[in-house]
Protein backbone atom coordinates (compact mmCIF):
# COMPACT_ATOMS: atom_id res chain seq x y z
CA UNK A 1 11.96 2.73 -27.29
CA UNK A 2 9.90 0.04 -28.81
CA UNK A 3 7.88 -1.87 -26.40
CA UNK A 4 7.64 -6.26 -27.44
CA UNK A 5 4.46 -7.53 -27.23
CA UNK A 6 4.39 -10.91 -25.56
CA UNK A 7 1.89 -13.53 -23.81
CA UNK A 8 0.71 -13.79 -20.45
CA UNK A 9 2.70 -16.16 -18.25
CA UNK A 10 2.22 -18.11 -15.24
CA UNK A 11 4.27 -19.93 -13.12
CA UNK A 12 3.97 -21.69 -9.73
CA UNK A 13 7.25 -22.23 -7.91
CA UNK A 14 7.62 -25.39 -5.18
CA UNK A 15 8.55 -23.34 -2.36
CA UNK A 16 12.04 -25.38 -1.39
CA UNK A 17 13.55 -24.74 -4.98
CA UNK A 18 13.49 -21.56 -5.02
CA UNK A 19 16.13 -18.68 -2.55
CA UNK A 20 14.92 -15.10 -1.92
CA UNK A 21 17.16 -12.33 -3.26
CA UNK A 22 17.65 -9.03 -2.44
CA UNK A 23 15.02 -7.26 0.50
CA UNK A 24 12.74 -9.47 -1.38
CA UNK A 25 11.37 -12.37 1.49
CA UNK A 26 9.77 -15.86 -0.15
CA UNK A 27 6.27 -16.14 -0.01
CA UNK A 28 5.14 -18.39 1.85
CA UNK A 29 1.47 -19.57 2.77
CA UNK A 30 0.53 -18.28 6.23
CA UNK A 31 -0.73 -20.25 8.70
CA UNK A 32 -4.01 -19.42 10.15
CA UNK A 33 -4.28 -18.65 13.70
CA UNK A 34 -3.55 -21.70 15.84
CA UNK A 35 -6.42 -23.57 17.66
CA UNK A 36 -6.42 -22.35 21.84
CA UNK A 37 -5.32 -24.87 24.23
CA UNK A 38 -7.66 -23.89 26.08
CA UNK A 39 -5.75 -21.66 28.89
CA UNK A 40 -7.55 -18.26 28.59
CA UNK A 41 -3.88 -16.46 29.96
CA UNK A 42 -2.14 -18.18 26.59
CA UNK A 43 -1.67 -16.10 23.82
CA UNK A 44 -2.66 -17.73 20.85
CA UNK A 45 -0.58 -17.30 17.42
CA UNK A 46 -2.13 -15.93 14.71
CA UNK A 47 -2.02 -15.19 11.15
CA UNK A 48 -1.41 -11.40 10.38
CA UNK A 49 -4.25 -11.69 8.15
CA UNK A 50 -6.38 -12.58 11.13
CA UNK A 51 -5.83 -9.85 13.51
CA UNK A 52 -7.63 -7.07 12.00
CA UNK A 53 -10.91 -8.81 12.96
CA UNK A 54 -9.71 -9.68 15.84
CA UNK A 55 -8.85 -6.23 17.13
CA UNK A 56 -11.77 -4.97 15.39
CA UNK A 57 -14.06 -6.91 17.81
CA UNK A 58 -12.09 -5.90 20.87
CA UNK A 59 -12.46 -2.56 19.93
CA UNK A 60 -15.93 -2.74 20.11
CA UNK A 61 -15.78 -4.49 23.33
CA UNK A 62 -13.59 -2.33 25.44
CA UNK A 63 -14.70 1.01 24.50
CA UNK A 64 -12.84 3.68 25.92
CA UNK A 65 -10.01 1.56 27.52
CA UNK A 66 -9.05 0.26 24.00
CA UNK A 67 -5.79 1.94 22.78
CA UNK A 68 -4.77 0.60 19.78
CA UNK A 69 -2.80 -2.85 18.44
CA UNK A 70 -0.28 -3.69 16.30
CA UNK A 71 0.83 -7.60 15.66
CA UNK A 72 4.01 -9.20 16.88
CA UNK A 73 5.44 -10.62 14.22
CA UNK A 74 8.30 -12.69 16.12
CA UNK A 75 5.82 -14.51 18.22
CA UNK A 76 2.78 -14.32 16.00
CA UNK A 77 0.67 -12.88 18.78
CA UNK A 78 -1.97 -9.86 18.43
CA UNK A 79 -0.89 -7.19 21.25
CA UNK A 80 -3.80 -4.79 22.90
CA UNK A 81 -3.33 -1.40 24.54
CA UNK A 82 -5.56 -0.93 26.98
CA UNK A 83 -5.65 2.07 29.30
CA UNK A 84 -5.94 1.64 33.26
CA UNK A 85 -5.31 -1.72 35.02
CA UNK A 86 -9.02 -3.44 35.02
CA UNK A 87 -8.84 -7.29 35.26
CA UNK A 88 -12.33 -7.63 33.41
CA UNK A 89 -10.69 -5.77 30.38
CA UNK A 90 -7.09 -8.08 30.72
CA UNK A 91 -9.79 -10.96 30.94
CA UNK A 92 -11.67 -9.90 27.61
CA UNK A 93 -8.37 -10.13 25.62
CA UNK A 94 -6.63 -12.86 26.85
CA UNK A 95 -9.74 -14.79 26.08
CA UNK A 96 -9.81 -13.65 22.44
CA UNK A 97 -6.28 -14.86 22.40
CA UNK A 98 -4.40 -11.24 22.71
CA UNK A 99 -1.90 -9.62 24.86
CA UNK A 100 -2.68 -7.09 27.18
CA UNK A 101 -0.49 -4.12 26.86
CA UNK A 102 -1.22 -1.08 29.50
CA UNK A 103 -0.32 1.85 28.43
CA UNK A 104 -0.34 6.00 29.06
CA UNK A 105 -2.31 7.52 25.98
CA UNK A 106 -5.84 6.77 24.80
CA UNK A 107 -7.42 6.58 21.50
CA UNK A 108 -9.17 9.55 22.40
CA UNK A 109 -5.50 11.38 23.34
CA UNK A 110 -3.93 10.48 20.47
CA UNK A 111 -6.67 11.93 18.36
CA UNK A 112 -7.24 15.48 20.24
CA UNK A 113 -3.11 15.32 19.45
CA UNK A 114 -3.72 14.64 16.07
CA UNK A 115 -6.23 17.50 15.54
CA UNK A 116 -3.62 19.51 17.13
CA UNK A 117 -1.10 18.75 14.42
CA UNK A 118 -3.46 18.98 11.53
CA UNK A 119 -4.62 22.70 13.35
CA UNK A 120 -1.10 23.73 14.13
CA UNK A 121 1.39 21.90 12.11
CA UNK A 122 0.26 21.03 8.18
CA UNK A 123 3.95 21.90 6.83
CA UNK A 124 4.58 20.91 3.66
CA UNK A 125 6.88 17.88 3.76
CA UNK A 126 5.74 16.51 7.34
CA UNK A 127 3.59 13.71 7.83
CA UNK A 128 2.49 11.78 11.00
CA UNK A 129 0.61 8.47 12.26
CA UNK A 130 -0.13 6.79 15.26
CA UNK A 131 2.57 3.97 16.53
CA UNK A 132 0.44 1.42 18.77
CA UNK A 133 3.83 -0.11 19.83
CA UNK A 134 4.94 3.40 21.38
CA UNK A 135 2.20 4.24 22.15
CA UNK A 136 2.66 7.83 20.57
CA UNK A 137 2.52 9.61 17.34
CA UNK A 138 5.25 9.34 15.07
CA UNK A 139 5.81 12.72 13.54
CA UNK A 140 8.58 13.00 10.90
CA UNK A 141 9.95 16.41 8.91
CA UNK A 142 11.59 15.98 5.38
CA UNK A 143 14.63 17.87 4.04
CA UNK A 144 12.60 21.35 3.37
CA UNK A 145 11.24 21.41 6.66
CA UNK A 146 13.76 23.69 7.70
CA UNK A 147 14.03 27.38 10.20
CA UNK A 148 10.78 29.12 10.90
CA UNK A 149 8.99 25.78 9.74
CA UNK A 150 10.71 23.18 11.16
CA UNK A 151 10.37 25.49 14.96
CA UNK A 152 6.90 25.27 14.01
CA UNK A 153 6.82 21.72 14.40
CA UNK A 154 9.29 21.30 16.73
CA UNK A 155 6.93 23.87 19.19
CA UNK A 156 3.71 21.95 18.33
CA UNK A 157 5.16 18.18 19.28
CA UNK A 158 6.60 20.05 22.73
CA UNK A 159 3.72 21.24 23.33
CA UNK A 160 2.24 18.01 23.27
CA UNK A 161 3.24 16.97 26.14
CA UNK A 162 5.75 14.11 27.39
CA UNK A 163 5.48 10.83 25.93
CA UNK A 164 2.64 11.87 23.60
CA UNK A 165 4.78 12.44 19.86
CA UNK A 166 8.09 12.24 19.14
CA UNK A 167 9.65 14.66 16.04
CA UNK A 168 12.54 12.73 13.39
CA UNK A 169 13.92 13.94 10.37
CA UNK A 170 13.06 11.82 7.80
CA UNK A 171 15.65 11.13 4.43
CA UNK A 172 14.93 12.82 0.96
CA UNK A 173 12.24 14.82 -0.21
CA UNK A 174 8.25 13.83 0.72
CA UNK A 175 6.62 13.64 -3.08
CA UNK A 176 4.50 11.43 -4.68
CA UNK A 177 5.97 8.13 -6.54
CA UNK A 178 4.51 9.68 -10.34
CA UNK A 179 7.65 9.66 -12.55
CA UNK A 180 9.34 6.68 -14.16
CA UNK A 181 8.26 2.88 -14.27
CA UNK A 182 6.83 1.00 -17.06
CA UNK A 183 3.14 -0.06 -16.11
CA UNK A 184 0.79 2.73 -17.20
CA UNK A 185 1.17 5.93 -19.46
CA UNK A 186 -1.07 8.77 -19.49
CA UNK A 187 -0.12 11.66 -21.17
CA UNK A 188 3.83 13.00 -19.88
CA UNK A 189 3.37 10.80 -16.39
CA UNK A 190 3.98 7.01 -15.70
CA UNK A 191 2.45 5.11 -12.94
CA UNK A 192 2.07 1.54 -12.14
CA UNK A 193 -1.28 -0.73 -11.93
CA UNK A 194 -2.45 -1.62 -8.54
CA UNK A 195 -5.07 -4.19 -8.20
CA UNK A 196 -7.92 -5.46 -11.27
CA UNK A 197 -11.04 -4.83 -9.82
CA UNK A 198 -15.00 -4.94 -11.17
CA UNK A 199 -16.56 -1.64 -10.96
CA UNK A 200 -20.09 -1.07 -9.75
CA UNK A 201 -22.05 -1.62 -13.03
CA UNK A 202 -20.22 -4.51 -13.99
CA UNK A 203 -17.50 -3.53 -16.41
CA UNK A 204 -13.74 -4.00 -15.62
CA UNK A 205 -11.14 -1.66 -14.03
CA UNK A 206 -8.20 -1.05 -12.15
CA UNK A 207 -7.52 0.93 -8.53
CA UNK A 208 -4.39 3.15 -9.28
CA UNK A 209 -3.17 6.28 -7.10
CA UNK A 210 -5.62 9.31 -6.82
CA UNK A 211 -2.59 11.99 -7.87
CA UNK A 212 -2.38 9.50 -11.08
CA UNK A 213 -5.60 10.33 -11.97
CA UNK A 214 -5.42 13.56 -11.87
CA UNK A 215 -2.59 13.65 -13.68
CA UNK A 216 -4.23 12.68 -17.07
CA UNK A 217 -7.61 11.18 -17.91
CA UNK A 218 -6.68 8.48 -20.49
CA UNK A 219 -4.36 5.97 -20.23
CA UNK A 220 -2.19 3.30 -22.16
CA UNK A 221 -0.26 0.05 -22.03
CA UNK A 222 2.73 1.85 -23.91
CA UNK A 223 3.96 5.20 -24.01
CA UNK A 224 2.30 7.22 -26.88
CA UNK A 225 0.51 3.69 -27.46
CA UNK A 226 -3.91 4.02 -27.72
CA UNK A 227 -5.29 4.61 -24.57
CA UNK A 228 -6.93 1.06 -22.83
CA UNK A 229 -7.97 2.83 -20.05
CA UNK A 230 -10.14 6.13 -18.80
CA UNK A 231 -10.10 7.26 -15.05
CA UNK A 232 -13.82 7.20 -14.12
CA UNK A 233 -13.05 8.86 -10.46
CA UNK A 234 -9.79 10.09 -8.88
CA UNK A 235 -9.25 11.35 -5.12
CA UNK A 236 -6.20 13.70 -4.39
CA UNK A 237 -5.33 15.44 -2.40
CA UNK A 238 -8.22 14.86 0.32
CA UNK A 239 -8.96 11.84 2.19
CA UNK A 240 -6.91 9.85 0.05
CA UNK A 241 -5.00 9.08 -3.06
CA UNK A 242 -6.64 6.54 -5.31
CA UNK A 243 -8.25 6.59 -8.59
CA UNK A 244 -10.99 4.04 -10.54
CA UNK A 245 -9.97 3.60 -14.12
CA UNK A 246 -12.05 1.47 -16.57
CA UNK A 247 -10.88 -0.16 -19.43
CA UNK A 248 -12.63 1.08 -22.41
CA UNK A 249 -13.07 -2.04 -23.91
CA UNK A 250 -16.50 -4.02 -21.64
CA UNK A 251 -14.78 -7.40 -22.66
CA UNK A 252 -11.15 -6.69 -20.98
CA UNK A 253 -10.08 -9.99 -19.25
CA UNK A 254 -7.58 -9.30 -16.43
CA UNK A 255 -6.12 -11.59 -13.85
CA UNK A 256 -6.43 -10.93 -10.14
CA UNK A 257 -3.19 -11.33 -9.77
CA UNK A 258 0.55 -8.52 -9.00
CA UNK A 259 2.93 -9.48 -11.29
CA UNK A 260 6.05 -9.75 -9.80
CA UNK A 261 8.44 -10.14 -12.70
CA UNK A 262 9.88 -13.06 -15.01
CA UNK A 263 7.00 -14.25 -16.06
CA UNK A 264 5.71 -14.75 -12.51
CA UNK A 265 2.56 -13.31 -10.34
CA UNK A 266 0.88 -13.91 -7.32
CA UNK A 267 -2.90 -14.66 -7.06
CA UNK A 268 -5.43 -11.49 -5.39
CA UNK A 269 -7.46 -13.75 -3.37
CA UNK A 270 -9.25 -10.85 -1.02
CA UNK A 271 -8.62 -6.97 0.06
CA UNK A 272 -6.88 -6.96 3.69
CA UNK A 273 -6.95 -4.31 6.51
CA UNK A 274 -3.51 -3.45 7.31
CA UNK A 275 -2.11 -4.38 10.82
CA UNK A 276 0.84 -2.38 12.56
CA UNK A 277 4.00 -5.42 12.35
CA UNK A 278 2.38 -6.69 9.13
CA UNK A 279 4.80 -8.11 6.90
CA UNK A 280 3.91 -6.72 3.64
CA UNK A 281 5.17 -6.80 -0.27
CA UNK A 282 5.37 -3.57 -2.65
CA UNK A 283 5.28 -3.71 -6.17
CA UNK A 284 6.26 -1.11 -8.54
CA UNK A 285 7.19 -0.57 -12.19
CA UNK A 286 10.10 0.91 -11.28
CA UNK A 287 11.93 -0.82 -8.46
CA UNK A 288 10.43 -4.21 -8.86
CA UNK A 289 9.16 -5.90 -5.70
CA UNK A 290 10.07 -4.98 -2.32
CA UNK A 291 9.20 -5.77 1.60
CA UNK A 292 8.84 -4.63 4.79
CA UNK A 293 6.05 -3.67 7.51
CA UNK A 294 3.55 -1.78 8.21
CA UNK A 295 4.81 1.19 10.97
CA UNK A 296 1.63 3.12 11.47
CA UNK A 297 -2.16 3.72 10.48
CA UNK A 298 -4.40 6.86 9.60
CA UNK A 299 -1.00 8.81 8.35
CA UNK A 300 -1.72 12.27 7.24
CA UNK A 301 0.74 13.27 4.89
CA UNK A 302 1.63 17.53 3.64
CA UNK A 303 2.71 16.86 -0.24
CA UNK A 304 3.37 19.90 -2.14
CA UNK A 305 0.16 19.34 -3.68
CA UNK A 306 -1.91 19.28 -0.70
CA UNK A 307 -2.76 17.46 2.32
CA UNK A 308 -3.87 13.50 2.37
CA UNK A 309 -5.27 11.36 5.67
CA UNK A 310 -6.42 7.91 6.12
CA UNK A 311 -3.31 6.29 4.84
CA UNK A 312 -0.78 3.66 5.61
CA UNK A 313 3.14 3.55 7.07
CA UNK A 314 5.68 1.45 6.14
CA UNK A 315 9.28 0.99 6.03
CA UNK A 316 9.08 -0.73 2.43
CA UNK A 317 11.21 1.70 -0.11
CA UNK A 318 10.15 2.97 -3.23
CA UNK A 319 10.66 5.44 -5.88
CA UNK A 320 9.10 7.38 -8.73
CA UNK A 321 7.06 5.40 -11.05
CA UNK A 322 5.81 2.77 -8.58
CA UNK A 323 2.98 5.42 -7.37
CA UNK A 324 -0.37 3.07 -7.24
CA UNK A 325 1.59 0.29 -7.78
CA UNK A 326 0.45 -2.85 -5.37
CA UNK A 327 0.82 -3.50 -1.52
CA UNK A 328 -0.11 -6.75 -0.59
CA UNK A 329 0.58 -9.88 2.07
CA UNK A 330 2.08 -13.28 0.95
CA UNK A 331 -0.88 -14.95 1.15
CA UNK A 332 -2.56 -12.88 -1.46
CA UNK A 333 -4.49 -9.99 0.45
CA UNK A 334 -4.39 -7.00 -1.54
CA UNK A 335 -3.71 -3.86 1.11
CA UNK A 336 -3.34 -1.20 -0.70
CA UNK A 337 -2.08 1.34 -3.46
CA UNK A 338 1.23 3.49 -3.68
CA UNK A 339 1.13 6.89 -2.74
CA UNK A 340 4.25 8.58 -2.04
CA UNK A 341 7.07 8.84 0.72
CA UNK A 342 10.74 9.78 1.48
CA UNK A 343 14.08 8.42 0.24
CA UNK A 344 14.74 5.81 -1.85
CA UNK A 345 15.67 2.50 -2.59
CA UNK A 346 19.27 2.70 -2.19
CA UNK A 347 19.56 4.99 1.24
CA UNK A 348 15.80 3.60 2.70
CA UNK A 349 12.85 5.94 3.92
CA UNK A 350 9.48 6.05 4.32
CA UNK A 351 6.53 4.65 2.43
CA UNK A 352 2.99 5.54 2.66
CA UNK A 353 -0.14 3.89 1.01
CA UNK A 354 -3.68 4.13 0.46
CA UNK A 355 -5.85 1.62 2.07
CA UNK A 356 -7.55 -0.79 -0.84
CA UNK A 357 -10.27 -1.43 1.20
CA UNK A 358 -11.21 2.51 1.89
CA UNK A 359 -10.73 2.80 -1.89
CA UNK A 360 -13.49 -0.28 -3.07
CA UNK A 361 -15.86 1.44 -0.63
CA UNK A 362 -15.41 5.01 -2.33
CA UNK A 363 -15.60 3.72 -6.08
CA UNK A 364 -18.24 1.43 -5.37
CA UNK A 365 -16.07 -1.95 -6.79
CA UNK A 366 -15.06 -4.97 -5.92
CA UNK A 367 -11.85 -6.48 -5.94
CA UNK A 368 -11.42 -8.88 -8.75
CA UNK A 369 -11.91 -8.41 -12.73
CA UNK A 370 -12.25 -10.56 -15.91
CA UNK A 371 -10.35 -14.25 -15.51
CA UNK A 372 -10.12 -13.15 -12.23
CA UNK A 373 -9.95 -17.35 -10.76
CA UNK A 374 -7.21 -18.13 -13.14
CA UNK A 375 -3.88 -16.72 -11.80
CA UNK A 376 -0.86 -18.50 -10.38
CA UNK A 377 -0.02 -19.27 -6.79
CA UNK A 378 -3.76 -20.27 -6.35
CA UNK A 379 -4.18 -22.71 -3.54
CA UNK A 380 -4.93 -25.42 -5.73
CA UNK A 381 -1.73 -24.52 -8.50
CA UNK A 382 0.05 -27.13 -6.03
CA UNK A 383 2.90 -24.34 -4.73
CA UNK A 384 3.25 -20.22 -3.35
CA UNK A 385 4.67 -18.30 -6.29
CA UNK A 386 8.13 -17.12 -5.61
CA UNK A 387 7.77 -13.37 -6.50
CA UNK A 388 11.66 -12.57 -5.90
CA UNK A 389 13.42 -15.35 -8.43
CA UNK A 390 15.06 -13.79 -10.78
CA UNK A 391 14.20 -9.85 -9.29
CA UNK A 392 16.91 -8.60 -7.08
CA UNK A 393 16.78 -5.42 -4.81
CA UNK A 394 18.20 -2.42 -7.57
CA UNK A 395 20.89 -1.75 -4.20
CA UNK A 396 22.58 -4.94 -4.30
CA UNK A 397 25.06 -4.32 -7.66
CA UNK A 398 25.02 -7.22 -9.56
CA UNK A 399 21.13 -7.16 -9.98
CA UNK A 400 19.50 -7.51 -13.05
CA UNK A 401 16.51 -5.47 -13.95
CA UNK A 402 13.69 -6.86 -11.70
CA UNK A 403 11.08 -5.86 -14.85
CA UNK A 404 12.93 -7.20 -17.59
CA UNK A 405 10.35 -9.69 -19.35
CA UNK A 406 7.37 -8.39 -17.17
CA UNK A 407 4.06 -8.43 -17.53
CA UNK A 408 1.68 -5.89 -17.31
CA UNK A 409 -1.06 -7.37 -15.44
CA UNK A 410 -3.92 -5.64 -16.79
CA UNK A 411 -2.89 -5.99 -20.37
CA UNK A 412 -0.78 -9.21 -20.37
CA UNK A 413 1.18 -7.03 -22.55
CA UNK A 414 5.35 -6.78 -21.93
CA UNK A 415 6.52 -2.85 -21.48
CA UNK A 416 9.82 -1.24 -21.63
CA UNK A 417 10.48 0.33 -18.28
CA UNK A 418 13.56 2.42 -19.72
CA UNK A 419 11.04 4.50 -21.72
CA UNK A 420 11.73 8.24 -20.72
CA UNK A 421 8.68 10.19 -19.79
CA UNK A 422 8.35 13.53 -17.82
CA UNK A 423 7.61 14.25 -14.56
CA UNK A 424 4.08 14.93 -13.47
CA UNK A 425 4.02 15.24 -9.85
CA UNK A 426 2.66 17.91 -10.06
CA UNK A 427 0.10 17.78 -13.09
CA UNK A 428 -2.78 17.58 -9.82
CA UNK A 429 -2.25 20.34 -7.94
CA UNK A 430 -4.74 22.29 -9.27
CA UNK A 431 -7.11 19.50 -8.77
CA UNK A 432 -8.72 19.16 -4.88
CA UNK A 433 -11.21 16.07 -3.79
CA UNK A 434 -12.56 13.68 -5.89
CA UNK A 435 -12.71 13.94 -9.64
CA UNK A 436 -15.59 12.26 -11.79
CA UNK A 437 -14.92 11.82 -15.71
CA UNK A 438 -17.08 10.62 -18.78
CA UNK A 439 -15.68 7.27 -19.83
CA UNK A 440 -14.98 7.21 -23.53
CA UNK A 441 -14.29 4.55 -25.65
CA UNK A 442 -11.87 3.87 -28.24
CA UNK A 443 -10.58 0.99 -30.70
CA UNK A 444 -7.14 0.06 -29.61
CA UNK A 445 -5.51 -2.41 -31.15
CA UNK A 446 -4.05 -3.66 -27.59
CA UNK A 447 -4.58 -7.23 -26.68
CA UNK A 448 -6.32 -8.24 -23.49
């Protein structure tokens, strides 16, 4: 399949002319957290972008009576779990702005449970995190989790105790995203591009998923095209799934931006903690752009290829080929990096996704590469970019293809997502930890 080679566009759409399609939500600017009246017992409303800090200090303040948040996304308030019924603690968080929540399990609980899992329970195909609006651990069993295995896990949740995990099936297989998509070719496996970023000594990069890396070592803009790109460090399975991958040419200029399809992206302004009730948008080479929330933190997920902790929940679909493609807020926070799930975008499922903030700390970068101040839907571009015109959920019927004209966003380079290539899910399996890698440089004819 050939593969067109075509500019870099921009566009900024006015936010009134423009109607979402598909799962897809506008973007719209968020508000940042409103000013207090001045009542200490009124909740204030905030900005999901703003909470993170906000429970982060609170955290610190309450010690052991701290349990956990998650944001309310219908009333834009930042709720706190506390343990026990002390006023001075109630006080502490209703003067930050926060709802006091009391609840049954501490941190502390929830962690011992955890261990108890991870000791007891690593099943291929399960995968758990902590829900801060249940105030248990979600624990959830794919399709081969079946007899001797499945009692396993059903024994080790009982044994728990009441009101401490609950046990679902979950839809589909539990695999990493690494077949398909359009963005990024290395060797027989296809991934997508998740953030631009500046590595530690300077020279430009991109975060992708950790099993990507380990998949192959070079990578390209095109199937069976020169590779652009070399992974310089790759985590998988471990704690993690994200890889560093340099472009082999020093004087790559690439936007800070996801591009979300018809010539359209949004601007990368900063790299977010995720917040349980987050709204947050996925894109992927493969399904196009998608949205949902966040459902739980610190996941550990049993692939086939080994276990992987520290990650994100959501209910935002995806499929193969969108593995390390971009999870991010509609203000432009970059949260974090495809990994794998359950299901797919037709029946639904379960996402999960590497943190982009855990990965900048690993690798040593920073978010950002290149032209990195010159992307649309930047504050000053006088409108939010609309990342859903013209890309309609694949589920809908009369949708076109949401990549059809796209952009790569590392290469401002157009690919052809129907290109076939194998799958390599698992091309890492042999492969534990983290992975370090000569870079090597080549003459590619690729623009940039």
């Amino acid at each position: 399949m050939s593969h067109k080679r075509i500019p870099k566009r921009k566009a900024a759409i006015a936010v009134g002319g423009v109607a979402a399609l598909g799962a897809a939500a506008l973007l719209l600017p968020n508000a940042n957290a409103s000013q207090s009246n001045g009542d200490a017992a009124t909740p204030r409303t905030f900005a999901a972008k703003d909470v993170s800090d906000v429970a982060s200090m609170l955290a610190s303040q309450l010690g052991d009576t701290f349990a956990g948040s998650y944001y309310d996304a219908s009333q834009k308030q930042l709720v706190i779990n506390v343990v026990g019924n002390n006023s001075n603690v109630v006080n502490q968080i209703e003067k930050a702005g926060a709802v006091a929540h009391q609840v049954q399990n501490s941190t502390a609980d929830l962690r011992a449970a955890a261990q108890t899992l991870k000791a007891d329970a690593t099943v291929p195909g399960t995968a758990w995190s902590v829900d801060p609006k249940t105030n248990e651990i979600r624990v959830s069993a794919d399709s081969t989790v079946t007899g001797d295995k499945w009692n396993t896990v059903e024994s080790t949740v009982k044994n728990l105790g009441s009101g401490v995990a609950t046990l679902t099936k979950s839809a589909g297989t539990l695999k990493t995203f690494v077949d398909g998509g359009d963005a990024i070719f290395g060797g027989n496996a296809r991934c997508s591009l998740g953030f631009n970023v500046t590595a530690g000594d300077g020279t430009p990069a991109f975060l992708t998923a950790g099993h990507c890396g380990v998949a192959a070592a070079e990578w390209s803009d095109a199937q069976g095209g020169a590779p652009i790109a070399t992974v310089d460090q790759a985590t998988f399975p471990g704690a993690g799934d994200f890889s560093l991958v340099k472009y082999d040419d020093p004087a790559t200029q690439a936007n800070s931006a996801v591009n979300v399809g018809n010539g359209q992206s949004v601007q990368i302004n900063q790299a977010v903690e995720a917040a349980v009730g987050q709204q947050v948008f996925r894109m992927g080479s493969t399904t196009g752009l998608h949205d949902g929330n966040v459902t739980g933190l610190n996941a550990t997920v049993n692939y086939p290829e080994g276990t992987v902790t520290g990650l994100i929940q959501t209910d935002v679909c995806a499929e193969p080929g969108d593995s390390g493609g971009s999870l991010f807020t509609q203000d432009g926070g970059a949260v974090g990096l495809t990994s794998g799930g359950s299901g797919d975008c037709t029946a639904g499922g379960e996402t999960f996704f590497q943190p982009v903030t855990t990965a900048l700390e690993a690798v040593g970068a920073t978010l950002g590469a290149g032209d990195a101040g010159a992307g649309a839907g930047d504050a000053g571009a006088g409108g939010a970019v609309d990342p859903s015109a013209g890309a309609v959920d694949p589920g809908a019927g009369d949708a076109v293809d949401p990549s059809a004209g796209a952009v790569d966003p590392g290469t401002g380079e157009a690919v052809d997502p129907s290109a076939s290539a194998s799958d390599a899910a698992g091309a890492g399996t042999a492969q534990n930890g983290t992975h370090h890698r000569s870079r090597k440089h080549h003459s590619s004819g690729a623009s940039q």
